[in-house]
Protein backbone atom coordinates (compact mmCIF):
# COMPACT_ATOMS: atom_id res chain seq x y z
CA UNK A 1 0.00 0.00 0.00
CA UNK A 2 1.03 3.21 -0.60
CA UNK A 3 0.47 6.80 1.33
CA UNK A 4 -0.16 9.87 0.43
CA UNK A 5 1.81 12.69 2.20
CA UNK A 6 1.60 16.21 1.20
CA UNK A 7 4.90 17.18 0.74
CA UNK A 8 4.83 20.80 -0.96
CA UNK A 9 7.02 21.42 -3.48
CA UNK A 10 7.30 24.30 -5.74
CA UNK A 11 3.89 23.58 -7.43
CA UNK A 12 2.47 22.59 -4.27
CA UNK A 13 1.87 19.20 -5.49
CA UNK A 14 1.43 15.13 -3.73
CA UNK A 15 4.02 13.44 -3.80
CA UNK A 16 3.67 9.32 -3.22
CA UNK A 17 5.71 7.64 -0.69
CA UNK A 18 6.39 3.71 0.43
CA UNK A 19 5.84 3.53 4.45
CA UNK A 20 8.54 2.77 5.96
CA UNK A 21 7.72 -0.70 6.59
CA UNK A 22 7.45 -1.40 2.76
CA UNK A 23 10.76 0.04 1.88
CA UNK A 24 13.15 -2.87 0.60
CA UNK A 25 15.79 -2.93 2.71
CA UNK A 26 17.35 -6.55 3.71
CA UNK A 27 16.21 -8.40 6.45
CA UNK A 28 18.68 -8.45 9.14
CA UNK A 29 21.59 -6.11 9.52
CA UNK A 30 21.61 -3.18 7.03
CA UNK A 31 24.86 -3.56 4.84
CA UNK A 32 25.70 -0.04 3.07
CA UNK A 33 27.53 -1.91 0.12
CA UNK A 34 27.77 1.10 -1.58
CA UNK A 35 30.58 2.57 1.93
CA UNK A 36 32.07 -0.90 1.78
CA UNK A 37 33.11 -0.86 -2.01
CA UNK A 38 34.19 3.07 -1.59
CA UNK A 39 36.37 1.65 1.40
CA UNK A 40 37.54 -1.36 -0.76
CA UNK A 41 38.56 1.49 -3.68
CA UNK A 42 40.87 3.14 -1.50
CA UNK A 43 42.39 0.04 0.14
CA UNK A 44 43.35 -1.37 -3.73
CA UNK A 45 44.61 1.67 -4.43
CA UNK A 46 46.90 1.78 -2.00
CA UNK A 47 47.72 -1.63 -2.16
CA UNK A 48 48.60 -1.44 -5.71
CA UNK A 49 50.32 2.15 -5.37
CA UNK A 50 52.79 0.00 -3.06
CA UNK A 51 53.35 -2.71 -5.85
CA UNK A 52 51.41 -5.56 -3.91
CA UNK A 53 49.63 -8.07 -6.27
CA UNK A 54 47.49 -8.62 -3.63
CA UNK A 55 45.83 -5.42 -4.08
CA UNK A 56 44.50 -6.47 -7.30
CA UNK A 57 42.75 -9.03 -5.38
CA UNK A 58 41.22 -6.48 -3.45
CA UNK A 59 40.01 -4.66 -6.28
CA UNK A 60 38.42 -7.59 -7.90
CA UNK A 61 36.12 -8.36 -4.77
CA UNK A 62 35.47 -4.64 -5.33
CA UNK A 63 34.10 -4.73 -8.71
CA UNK A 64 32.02 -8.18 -7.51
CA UNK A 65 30.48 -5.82 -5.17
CA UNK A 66 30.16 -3.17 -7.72
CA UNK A 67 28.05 -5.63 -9.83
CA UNK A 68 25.99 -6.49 -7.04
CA UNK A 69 24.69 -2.77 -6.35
CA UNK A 70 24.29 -2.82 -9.90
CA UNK A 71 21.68 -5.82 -10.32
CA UNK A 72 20.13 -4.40 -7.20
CA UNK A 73 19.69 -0.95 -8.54
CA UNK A 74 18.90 -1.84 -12.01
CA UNK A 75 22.15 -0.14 -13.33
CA UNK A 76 23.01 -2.74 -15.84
CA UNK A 77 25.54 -0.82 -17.83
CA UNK A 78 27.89 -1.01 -15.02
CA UNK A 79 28.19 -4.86 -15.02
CA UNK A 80 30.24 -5.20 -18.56
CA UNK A 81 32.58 -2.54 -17.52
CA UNK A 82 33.34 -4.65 -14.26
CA UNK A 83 33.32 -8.43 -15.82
CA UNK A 84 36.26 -6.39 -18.19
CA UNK A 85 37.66 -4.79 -14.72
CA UNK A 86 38.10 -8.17 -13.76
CA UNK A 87 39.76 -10.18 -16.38
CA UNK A 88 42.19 -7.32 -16.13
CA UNK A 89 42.92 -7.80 -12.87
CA UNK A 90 43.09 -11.70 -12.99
CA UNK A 91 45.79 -10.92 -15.68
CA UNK A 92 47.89 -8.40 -13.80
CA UNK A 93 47.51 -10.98 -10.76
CA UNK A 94 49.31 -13.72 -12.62
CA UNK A 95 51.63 -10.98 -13.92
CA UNK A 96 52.32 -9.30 -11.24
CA UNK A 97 53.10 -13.22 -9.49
CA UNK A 98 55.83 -14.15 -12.31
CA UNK A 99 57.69 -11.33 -12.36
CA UNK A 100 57.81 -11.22 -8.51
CA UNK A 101 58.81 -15.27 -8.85
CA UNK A 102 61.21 -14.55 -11.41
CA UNK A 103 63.10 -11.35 -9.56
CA UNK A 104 63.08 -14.08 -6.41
CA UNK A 105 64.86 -16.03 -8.41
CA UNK A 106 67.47 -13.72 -9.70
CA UNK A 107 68.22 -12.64 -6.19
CA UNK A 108 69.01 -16.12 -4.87
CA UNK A 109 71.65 -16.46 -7.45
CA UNK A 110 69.77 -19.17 -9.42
């Protein structure tokens, strides 16, 4: 059911609103996955500023996340750009791993 509040606006006009028991939220704990993937952004950053491959890692459960707001927001366009997002970040992984295996190996005289 919806209720009508009267909510004036420049035209004076109704404006429909949800009661707050018929807002979608999940049941249970609230989870603001929007703050978590902002926090995850900065954390891969970071990560990857310092040259760990694990920060790639990081960013990939980011863009996961990323997908997820956007199926439950309707935002479709955004899921492409992050299934690309990750295959580029699965490839810098294994990069990033062989050339840190290989300078390993150059610096134990082998």
């Amino acid at each position: 059911m919806f209720c009508y509040r009267h909510l004036e606006g420049a035209a004076g006009q109704f404006r429909r609103q949800e009661p707050a028991a018929r807002r979608s939220y999940i049941k249970g704990p609230l989870f603001r996955l929007d703050y978590i993937s902002c926090l995850l952004t900065v954390i891969s950053t970071i990560m990857v500023g310092r040259r760990t491959w694990q920060g790639w890692l990081v960013a990939g459960v980011n863009s996961v996340i990323i997908c997820v707001i956007a199926v439950r927001t309707s935002q479709t366009g955004f899921i492409p750009a992050n299934i690309f997002c990750l295959a580029l970040y699965g490839y810098n992984v294994v990069k990033w791993r062989s050339e840190g295996a290989a300078l390993q190996g150059h610096s134990d005289g082998t």
